[in-house]
Protein backbone atom coordinates (compact mmCIF):
# COMPACT_ATOMS: atom_id res chain seq x y z
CA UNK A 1 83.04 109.54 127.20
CA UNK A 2 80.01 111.20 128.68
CA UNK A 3 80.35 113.18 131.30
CA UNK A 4 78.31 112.68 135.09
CA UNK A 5 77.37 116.29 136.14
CA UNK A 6 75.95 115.00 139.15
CA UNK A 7 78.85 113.20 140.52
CA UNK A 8 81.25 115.31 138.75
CA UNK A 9 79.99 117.77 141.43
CA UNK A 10 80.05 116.05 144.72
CA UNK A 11 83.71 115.10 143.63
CA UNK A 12 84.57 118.76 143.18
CA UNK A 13 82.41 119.33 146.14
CA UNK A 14 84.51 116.86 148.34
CA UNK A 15 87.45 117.78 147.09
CA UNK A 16 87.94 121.67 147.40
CA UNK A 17 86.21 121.63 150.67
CA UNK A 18 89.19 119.36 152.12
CA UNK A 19 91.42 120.81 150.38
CA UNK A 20 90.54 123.76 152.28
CA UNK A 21 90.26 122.65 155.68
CA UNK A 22 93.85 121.56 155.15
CA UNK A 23 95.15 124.87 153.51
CA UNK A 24 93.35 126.56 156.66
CA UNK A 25 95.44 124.67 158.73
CA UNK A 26 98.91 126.85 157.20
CA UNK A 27 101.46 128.90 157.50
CA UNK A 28 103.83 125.98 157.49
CA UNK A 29 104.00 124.61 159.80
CA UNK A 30 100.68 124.86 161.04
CA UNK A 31 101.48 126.28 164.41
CA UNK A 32 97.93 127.34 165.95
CA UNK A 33 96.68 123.65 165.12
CA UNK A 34 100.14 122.25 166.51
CA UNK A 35 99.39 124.13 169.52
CA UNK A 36 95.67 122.49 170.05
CA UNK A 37 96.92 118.84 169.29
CA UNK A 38 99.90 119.36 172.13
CA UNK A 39 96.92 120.34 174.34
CA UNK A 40 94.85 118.07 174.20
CA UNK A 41 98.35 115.37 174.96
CA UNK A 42 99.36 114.75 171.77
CA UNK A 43 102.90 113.15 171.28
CA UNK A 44 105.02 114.90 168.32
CA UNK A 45 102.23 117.95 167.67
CA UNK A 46 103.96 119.31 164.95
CA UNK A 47 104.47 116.40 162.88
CA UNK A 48 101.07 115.33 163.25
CA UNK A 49 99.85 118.97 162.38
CA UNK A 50 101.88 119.09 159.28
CA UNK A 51 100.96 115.56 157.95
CA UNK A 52 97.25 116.51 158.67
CA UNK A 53 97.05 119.62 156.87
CA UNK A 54 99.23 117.98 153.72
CA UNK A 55 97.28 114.89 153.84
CA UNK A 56 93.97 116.59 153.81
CA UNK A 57 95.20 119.40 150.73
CA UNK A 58 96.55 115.98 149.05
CA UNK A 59 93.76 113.86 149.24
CA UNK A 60 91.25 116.85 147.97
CA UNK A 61 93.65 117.02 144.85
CA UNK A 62 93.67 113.21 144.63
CA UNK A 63 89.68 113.06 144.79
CA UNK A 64 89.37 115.53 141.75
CA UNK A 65 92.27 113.73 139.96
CA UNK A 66 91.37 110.88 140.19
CA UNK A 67 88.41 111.59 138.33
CA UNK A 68 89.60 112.80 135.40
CA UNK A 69 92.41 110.02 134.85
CA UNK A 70 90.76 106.75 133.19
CA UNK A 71 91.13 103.53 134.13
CA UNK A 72 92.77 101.85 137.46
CA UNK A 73 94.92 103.93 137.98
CA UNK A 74 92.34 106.84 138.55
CA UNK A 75 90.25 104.49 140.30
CA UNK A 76 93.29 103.52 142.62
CA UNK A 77 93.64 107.53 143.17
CA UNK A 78 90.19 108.34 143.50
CA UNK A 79 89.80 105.27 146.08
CA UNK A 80 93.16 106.17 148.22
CA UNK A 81 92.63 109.34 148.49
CA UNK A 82 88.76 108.70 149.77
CA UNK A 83 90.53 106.13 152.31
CA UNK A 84 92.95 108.70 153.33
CA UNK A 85 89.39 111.37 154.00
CA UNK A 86 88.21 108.64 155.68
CA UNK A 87 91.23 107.87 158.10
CA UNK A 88 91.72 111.65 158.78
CA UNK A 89 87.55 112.37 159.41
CA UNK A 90 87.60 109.29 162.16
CA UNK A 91 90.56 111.04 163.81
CA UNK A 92 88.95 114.79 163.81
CA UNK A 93 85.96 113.04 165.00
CA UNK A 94 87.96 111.52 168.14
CA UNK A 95 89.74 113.95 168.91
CA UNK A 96 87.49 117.23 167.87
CA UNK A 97 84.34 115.84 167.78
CA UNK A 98 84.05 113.54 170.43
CA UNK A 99 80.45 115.03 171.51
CA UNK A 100 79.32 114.70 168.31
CA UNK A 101 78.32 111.13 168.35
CA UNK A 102 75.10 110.26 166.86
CA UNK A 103 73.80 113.73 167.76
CA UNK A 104 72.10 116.88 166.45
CA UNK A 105 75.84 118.70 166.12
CA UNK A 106 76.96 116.07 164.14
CA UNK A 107 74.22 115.91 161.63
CA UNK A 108 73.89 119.79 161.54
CA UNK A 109 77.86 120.45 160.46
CA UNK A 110 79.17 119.85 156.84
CA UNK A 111 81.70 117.03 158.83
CA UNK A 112 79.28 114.04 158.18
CA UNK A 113 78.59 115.28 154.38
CA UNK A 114 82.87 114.99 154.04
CA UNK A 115 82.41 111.40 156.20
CA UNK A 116 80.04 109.80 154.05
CA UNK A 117 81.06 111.20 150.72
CA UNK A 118 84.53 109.46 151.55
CA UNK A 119 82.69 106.23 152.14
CA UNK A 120 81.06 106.83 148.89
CA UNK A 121 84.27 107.58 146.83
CA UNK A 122 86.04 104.85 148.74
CA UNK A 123 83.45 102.15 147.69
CA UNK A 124 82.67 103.37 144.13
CA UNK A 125 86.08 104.91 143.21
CA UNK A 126 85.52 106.19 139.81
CA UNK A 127 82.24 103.70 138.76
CA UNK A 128 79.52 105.85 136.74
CA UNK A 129 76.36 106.06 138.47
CA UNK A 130 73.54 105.06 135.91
């Protein structure tokens, strides 16, 4: 098996970087982001805060798992876990972002790198680049 530097990086790239924003997110429960959701009219704040902040550490591990396990089964990890990037990143981007559209703030912040890379992983899942 030969080993793709290049993607090998954006995947550790992607992957540490959400892990982070989630693990930002703590103490458990993640109170201060708890406290933004429930003003901004959020229904259950502290639910939502807590699957957020799991779901993005958990889908950072899943992107860099996925990777090393062969086969579907990677593939199905690597391409879950992308979807799950994906689902969270439209979210921040409603609720967060919502002047960001198609604007200068939006290509100048590392949000749209995390964005696309998720539509990358989510399309490709673990298929070499040649």
């Amino acid at each position: 098996m030969r080993i793709n530097l290049p993607l090998w990086l954006v995947r550790l790239t992607l992957g540490i970087s959400f892990f982070l924003h989630g693990w930002g997110k703590f103490p458990y429960p993640p109170e201060k982001f708890a406290a933004w959701l429930e003003s901004i009219g959020m229904l259950a704040p502290m639910t939502i805060a807590t699957l957020v902040a799991v779901g993005e550490m958990a889908t950072g591990i899943g992107i860099i798992v996925g990777g090393f396990i062969i086969g579907r089964i990677g593939d199905f990890i690597t391409r879950i876990s992308a979807l799950g990037i994906f689902i969270i990143m439209i979210g921040a981007f409603y609720l967060a972002h919502s002047d960001w559209f198609i604007n200068e703030k939006l290509f100048k912040s590392e949000q749209i790198y995390i964005f696309v890379l998720s539509i990358f992983f989510l399309i490709n899942g673990n298929k070499s680049l040649k």
